[in-house]
Each structure stands twice: as structure tokens, then as C-alpha cells.
Protein backbone atom coordinates (compact mmCIF):
# COMPACT_ATOMS: atom_id res chain seq x y z
CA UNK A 1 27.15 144.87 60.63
CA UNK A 2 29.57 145.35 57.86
CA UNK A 3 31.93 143.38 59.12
CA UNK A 4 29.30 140.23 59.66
CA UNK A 5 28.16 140.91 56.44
CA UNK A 6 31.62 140.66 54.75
CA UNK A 7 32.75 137.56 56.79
CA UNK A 8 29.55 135.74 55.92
CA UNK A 9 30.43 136.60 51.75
CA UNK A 10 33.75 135.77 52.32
CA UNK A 11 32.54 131.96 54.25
CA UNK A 12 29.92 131.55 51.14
CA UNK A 13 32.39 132.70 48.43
CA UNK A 14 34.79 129.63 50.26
CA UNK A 15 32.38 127.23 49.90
CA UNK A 16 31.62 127.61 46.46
CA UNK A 17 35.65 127.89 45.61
CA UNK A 18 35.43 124.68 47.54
CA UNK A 19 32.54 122.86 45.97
CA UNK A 20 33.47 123.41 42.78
CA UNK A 21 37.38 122.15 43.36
CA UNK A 22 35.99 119.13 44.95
CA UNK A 23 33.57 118.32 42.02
CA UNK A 24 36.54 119.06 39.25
CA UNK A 25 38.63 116.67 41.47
CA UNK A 26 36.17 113.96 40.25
CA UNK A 27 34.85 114.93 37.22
CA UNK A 28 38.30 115.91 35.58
CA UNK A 29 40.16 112.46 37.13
CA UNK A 30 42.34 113.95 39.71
CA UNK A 31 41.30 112.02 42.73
CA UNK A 32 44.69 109.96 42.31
CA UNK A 33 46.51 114.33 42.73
CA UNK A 34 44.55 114.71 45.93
CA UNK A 35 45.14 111.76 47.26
CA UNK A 36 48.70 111.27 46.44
CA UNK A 37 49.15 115.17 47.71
CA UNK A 38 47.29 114.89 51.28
CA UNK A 39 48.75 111.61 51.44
CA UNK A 40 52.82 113.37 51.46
CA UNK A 41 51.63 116.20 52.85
CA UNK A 42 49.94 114.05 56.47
CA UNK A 43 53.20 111.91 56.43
CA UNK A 44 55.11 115.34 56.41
CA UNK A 45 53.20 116.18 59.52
CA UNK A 46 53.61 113.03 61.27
CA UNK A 47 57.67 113.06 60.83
CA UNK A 48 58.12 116.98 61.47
CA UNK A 49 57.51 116.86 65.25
CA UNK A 50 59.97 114.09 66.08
CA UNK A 51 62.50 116.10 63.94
CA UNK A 52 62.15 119.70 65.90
CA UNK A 53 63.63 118.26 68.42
CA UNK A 54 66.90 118.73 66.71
CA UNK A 55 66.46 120.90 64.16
CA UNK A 56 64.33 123.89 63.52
CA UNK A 57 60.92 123.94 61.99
CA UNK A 58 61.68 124.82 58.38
CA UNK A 59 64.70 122.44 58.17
CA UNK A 60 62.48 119.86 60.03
CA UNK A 61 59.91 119.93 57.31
CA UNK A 62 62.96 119.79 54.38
CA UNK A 63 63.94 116.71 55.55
CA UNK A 64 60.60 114.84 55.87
CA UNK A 65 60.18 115.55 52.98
CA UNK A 66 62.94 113.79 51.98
CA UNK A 67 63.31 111.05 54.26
CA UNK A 68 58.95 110.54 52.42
CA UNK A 69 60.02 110.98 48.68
CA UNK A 70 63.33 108.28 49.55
CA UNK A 71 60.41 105.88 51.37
CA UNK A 72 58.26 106.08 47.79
CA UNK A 73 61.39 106.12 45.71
CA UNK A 74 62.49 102.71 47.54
CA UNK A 75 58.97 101.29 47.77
CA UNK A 76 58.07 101.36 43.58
CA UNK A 77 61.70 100.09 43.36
CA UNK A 78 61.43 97.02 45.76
CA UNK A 79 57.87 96.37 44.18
CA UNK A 80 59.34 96.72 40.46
CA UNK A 81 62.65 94.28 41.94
CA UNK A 82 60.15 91.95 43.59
CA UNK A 83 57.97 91.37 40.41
CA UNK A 84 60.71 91.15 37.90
CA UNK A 85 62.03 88.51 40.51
CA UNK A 86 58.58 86.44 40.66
CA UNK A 87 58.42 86.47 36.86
CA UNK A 88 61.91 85.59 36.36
CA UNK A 89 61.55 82.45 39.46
CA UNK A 90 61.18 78.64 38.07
CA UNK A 91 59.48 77.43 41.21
CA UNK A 92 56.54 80.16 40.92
CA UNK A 93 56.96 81.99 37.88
CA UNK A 94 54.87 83.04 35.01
CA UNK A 95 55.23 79.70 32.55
CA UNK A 96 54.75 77.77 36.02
CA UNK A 97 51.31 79.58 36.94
CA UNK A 98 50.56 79.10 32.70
CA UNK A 99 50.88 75.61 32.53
CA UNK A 100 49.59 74.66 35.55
CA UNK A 101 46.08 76.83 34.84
CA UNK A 102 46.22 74.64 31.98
CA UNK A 103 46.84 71.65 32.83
CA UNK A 104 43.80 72.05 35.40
CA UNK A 105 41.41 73.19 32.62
CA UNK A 106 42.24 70.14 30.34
CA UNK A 107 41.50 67.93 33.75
CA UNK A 108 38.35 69.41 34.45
CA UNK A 109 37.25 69.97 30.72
CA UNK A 110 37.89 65.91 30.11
CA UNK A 111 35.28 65.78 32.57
CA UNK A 112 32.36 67.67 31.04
CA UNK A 113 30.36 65.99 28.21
CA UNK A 114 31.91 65.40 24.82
CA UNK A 115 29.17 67.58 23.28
CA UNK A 116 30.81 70.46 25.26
CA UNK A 117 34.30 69.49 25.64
CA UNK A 118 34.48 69.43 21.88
CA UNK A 119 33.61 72.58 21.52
CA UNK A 120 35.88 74.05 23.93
CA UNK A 121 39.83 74.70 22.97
CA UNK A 122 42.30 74.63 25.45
CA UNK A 123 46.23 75.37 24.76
CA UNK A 124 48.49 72.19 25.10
CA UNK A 125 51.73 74.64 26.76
CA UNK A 126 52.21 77.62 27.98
CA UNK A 127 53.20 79.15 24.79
CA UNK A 128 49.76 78.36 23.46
CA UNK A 129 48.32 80.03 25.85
CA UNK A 130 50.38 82.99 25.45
CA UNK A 131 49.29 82.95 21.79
CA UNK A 132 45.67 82.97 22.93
CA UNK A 133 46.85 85.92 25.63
CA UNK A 134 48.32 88.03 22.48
CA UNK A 135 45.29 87.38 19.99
CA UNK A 136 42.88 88.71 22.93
CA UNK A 137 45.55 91.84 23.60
CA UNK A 138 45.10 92.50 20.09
CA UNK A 139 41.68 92.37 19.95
CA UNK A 140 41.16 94.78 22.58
CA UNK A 141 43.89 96.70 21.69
CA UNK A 142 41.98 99.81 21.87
CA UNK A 143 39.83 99.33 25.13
CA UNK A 144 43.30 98.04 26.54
CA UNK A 145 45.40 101.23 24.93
CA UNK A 146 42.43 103.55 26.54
CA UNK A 147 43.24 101.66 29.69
CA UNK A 148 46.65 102.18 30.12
CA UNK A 149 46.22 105.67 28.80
CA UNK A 150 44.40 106.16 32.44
CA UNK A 151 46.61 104.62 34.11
CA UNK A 152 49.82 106.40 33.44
CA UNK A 153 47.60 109.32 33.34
CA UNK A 154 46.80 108.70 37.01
CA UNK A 155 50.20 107.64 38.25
CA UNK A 156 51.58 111.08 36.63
CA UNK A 157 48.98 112.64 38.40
CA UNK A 158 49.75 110.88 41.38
CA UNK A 159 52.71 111.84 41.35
CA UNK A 160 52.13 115.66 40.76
CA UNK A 161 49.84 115.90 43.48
CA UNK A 162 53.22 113.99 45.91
CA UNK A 163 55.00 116.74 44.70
CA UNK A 164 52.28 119.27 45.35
CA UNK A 165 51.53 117.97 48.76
CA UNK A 166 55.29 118.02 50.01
CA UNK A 167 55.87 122.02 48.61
CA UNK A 168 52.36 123.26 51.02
CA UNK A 169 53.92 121.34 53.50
CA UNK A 170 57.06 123.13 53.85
CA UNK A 171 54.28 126.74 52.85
CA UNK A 172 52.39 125.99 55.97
CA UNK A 173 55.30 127.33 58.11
CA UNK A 174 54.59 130.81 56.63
CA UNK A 175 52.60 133.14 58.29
CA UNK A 176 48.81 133.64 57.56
CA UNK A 177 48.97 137.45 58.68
CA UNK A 178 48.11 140.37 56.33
CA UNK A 179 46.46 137.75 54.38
CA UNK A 180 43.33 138.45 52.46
CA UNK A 181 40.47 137.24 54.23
CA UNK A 182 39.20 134.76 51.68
CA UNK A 183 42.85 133.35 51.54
CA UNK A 184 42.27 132.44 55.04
CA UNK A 185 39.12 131.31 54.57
CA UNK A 186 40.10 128.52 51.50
CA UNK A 187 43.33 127.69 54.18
CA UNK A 188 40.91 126.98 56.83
CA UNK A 189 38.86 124.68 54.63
CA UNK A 190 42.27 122.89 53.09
CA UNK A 191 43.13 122.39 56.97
CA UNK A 192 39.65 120.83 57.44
CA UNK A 193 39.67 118.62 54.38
CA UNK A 194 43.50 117.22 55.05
CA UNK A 195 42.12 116.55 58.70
CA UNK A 196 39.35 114.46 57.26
CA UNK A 197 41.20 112.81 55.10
CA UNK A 198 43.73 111.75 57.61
CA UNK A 199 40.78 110.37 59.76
CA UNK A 200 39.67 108.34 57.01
CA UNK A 201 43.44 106.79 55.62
CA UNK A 202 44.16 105.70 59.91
CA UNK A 203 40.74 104.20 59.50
CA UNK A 204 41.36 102.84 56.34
CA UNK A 205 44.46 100.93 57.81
CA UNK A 206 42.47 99.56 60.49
CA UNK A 207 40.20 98.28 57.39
CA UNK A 208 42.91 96.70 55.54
CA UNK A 209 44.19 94.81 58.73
CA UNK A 210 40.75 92.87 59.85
CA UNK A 211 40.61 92.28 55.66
CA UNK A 212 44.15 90.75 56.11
CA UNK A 213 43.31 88.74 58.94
CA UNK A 214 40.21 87.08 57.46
CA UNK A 215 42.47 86.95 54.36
CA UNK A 216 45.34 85.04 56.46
CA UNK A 217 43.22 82.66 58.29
CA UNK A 218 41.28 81.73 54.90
CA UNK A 219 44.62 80.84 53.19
CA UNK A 220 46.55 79.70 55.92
CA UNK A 221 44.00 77.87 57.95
CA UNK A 222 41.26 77.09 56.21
CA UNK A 223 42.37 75.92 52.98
CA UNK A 224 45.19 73.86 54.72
CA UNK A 225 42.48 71.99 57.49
CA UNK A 226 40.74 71.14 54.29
CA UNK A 227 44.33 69.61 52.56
CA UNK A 228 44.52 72.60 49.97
CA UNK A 229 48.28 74.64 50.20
CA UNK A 230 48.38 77.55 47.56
CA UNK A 231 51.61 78.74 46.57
CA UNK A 232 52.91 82.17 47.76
CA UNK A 233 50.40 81.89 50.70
CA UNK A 234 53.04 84.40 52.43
CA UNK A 235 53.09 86.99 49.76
CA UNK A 236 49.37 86.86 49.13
CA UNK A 237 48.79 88.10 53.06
CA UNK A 238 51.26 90.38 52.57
CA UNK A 239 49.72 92.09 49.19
CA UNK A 240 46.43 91.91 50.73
CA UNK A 241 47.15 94.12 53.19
CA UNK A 242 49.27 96.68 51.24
CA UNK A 243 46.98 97.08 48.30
CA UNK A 244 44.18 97.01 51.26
CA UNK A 245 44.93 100.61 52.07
CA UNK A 246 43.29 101.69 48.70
CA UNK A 247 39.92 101.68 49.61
CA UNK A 248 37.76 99.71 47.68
CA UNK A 249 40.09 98.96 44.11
CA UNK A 250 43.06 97.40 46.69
CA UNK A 251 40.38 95.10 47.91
CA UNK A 252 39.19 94.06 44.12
CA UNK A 253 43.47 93.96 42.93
CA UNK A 254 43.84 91.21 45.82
CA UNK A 255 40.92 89.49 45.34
CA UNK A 256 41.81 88.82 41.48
CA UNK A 257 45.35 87.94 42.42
CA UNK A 258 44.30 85.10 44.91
CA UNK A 259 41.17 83.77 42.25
CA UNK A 260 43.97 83.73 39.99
CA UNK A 261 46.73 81.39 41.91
CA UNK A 262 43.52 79.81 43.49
CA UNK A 263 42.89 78.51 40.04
CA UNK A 264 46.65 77.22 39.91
CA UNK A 265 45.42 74.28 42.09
CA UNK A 266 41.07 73.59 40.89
CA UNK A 267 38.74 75.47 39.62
CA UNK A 268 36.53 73.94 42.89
CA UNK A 269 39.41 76.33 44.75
CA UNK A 270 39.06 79.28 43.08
CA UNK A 271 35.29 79.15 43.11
CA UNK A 272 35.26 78.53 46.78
CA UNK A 273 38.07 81.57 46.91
CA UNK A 274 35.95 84.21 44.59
CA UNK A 275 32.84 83.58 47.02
CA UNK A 276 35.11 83.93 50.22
CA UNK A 277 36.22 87.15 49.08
CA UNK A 278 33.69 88.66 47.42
CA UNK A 279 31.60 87.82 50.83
CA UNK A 280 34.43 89.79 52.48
CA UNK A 281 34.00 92.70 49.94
CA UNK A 282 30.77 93.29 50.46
CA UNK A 283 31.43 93.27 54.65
CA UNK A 284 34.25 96.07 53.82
CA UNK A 285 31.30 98.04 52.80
CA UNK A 286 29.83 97.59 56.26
CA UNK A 287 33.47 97.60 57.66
CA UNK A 288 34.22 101.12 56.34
CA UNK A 289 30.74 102.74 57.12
CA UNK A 290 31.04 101.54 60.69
CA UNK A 291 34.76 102.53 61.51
CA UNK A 292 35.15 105.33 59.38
CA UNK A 293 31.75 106.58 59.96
CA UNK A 294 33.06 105.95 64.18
CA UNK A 295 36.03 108.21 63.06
CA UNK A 296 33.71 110.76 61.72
CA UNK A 297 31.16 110.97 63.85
CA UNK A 298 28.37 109.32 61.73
CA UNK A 299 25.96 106.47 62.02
CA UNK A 300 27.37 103.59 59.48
CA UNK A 301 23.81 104.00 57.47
CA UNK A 302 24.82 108.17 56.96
CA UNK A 303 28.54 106.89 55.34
CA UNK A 304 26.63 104.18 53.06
CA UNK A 305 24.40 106.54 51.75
CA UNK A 306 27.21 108.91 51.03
CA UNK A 307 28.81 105.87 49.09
CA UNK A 308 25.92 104.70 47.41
CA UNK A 309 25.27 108.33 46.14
CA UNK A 310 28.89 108.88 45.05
CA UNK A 311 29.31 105.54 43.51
CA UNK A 312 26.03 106.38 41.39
CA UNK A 313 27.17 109.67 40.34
CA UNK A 314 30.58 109.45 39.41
CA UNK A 315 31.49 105.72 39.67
CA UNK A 316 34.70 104.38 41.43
CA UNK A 317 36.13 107.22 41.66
CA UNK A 318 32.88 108.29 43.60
CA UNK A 319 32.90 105.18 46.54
CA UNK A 320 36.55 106.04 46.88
CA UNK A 321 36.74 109.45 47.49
CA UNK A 322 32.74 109.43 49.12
CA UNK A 323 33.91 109.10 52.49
CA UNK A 324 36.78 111.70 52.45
CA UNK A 325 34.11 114.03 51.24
CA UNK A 326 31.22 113.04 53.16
CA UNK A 327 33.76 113.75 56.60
CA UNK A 328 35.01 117.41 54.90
CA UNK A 329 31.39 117.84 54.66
CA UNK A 330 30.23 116.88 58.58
CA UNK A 331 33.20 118.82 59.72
CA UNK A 332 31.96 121.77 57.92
CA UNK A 333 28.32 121.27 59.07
CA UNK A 334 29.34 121.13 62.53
CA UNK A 335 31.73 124.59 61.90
CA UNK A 336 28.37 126.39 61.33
CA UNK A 337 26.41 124.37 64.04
CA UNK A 338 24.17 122.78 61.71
CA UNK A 339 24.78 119.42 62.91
């Protein structure tokens, strides 16, 4: 009886240690840590098996660990290389994209009655516009400082949490015996939450791809049957999918980036664009409810109630990290036999 009564403090004291690192995750803005860290420390698991073969366990896990920090040391290179290279191009550059935005507004505003289109201002060049650009940086100099205050904030975060997630990789080799019992207790529960999370990120790619394809045959089909050809078709796929595999923001970065270079060509065009893919980003609600609920063993309505309650309580932050929690949460459930 003394036994039962200690394991059942020792589960309770787990959850609460649990709880309460999953709320400060959210509430303190270290979702990008956690994610960044299970993120290293599943692709460490995933290379380590085709490596024992050769090697032993403990070296094995050394160099996935490498072989994953050269991958994200040679990915945020070839993306820095790629957009100092767009920027830098004639044919698609920045002045390009400038000029021809306005050179479509002053079509369109010619248009509109002279009561109106007097009133409305519209840079002759690009270096107008840039002008108009700097006066707007200025004048939300503070909401923009704040901004990238959070965003270096989260990328050092981010990349705490890689480094985090790649040293408990190479811990988990070490043996669990003569530990304290709520030691094992809190490992158990890590185990369970990097299991759910690796659920949701495989169904998270599957996401990103049927987003891609409905991307691809919108810009590649579509908009050419109708006589429309955006530039950097290719590369807009391409980033589509990539920044797909954030859930949620990835899908709101590639929609901007395509309303943008839709507007290159007509405003009709990047209308048409901002309703195709806003259509689409409301059906990745559905989309991730049904296949990562599927992955999860919930009914879709279960994960959007999860994501409707997260993205109420703690915003974005919330809807992205609502269905990692919502699966730690089942699994645990069905430990005890609850569900």
C-alpha cells in the first residue's frame, strides 16, 4: 500500500512539474526552444539507427548530431545566399518588383474617379516608393523595433533549444537505473511529449505537401489557362512548401509572398490570389484536425476545439503548439485508461 501510495504522488507530482513547464513554454515565449529542441533531438533519432551499423551507439549519436547542426548550418546559409542573390538579380529583383507595383497602381488609379484619384499619391520610381517605405519604417519605428526584438529573441531561443535538444540526445544513452523515481517519472513524460510531437511534425509534412499541390496547380495551371504567368512561379512552390512545415505562420509567410508578386502583374491578380489562399488557409484548419487528429487518435472536431481554445488563450503561439499539446495530453489520458 505504501508503495501504491508513493507511485501515485510521484505520477501526480509529474504532472504538475509537467503542466506547469508546458504553460511557461507559452506564457514566457519559448515555444520556438521546444520546438527547435524536439525538432534536433527526433532528427537525432531518425539518423542514429542507420549509423550503429558501423559505429557504436554513443559515437552514432555524436555524429548525428553533427551531420543535423552541418544540415541547419548549410540551410540558413543557402537561404541567406539565395536572398541576397534575388535582391541583387535585374530580371526579378527588388527595384524590378518596386516599379512594377507601381506602375500597376498608377494604371489602375487613372481608372478610378478624379474625385478619388486626386486624392490618392502614388510614387513616380522606385526610389519614391522607397521614400514612402522609410517614412512608414519610421513611423512605426517602435511597434517595428518591438517586432524585431521578438524575433531575434525567438531565433536565439530557437537556437538554444537546437542545442538543448542535440545534448539529451546524446543523455538518453545513459542509464535510467538508481534513478530517483520522480526522475523517471518526468523522463517518461519527456519520452511521451517528443513522441507526440514527432506524430504531429510527419503529419505536418503531409499538410504542407497537399498545401503545395493546390499551391502549384493554382500558379502553374490555373493562372496560366487563364493567360496570367507570375514571375518566380518555381520558387514560390518551392517556399510554399518549406515555410509550410510551420504550422499555421508558414502558411500566412507564403500567402503574403505570392499576394505580393501577385500584385507585380494586377491588382485583379492579387485579389483573385488573397481569396485562393486564404480559402486554402482556412481548409488547413480542417486539413490539420483531420490528419493530425488521424495521427493522434482523435475525431477532427476534438483537435479544433483544442485549437480554438489555445488560439483564444494564448494567441498564435496557442494554434501552433495546440495540437502538440492536445496529443501529449491523449497519450497521457490513455496511460491512465481514462480514454
Amino acid at each position: 500500500m505504501d508503495c501504491q501510495n508513493t507511485s501515485n504522488r510521484v505520477t501526480i507530482a509529474a504532472w504538475l512539474v509537467s503542466a506547469a513547464f508546458l504553460f511557461l513554454v507559452i506564457t514566457l515565449h519559448l515555444l520556438p526552444a521546444l520546438l527547435a529542441g524536439l525538432l534536433v533531438y527526433q532528427l537525432v533519432n531518425l539518423l542514429t539507427p542507420l549509423l550503429t551499423r558501423r559505429l557504436s551507439d554513443i559515437h552514432a549519436r555524436r555524429v548525428a548530431v553533427a551531420l543535423v547542426a552541418s544540415i541547419v548550418v548549410i540551410f540558413i546559409t543557402l537561404a541567406a545566399i539565395a536572398t541576397m542573390a534575388f535582391l541583387r538579380s535585374e530580371a526579378a529583383g527588388l527595384p524590378t518588383i518596386l516599379n512594377r507595383i507601381i506602375e500597376v497602381l498608377r494604371n489602375y488609379i487613372d481608372l478610378l474617379p478624379p474625385s478619388i484619384s486626386s486624392a490618392v499619391t502614388v510614387p513616380t520610381d522606385a526610389d519614391g516608393l522607397n521614400k514612402v517605405i522609410v517614412n512608414l519604417l519610421h513611423k512605426y519605428s517602435t511597434e517595428l523595433g518591438l517586432a524585431g526584438k521578438h524575433f531575434v529573441r525567438g531565433a536565439v531561443y530557437a537556437l538554444i533549444g537546437m542545442v538543448i535538444g542535440a545534448l539529451l540526445a546524446i543523455y538518453e544513452i545513459r542509464s535510467y537505473h538508481n534513478r530517483r523515481p520522480l526522475v523517471l517519472a518526468l523522463a517518461k513524460r519527456a519520452g511521451m511529449l517528443a513522441e507526440s510531437f514527432h506524430r504531429v511534425v510527419f503529419a505536418q509534412v503531409r499538410i504542407s505537401g497537399i498545401n503545395t499541390i493546390f499551391t502549384a496547380i493554382y500558379l502553374a495551371v490555373v493562372l496560366p489557362m487563364l493567360g496570367i504567368h507570375l514571375p518566380l512561379t518555381n520558387s514560390l512552390i518551392a517556399v510554399t512548401f518549406i515555410v509550410g512545415l510551420l504550422p499555421v505562420i508558414g502558411n500566412l509567410i507564403s500567402n503574403t509572398i505570392i499576394v505580393i508578386v501577385s500584385l507585380t502583374y494586377s491588382p485583379h491578380v492579387a485579389v483573385s490570389s488573397l481569396i485562393f489562399l486564404v480559402s486554402i488557409h482556412k481548409l488547413e484548419y480542417f486539413l490539420n484536425a483531420r490528419i493530425v487528429g488521424s495521427r493522434i487518435n482523435a475525431c477532427a472536431w476534438e483537435m479544433l476545439l483544442a485549437m480554438l481554445v489555445m488560439e483564444a488563450a494564448f494567441g498564435l503561439a496557442g494554434l501552433v503548439a495546440a495540437p502538440i499539446y492536445y496529443a501529449y495530453l491523449k497519450d497521457e489520458l490513455s496511460t491512465q485508461g481514462c480514454v
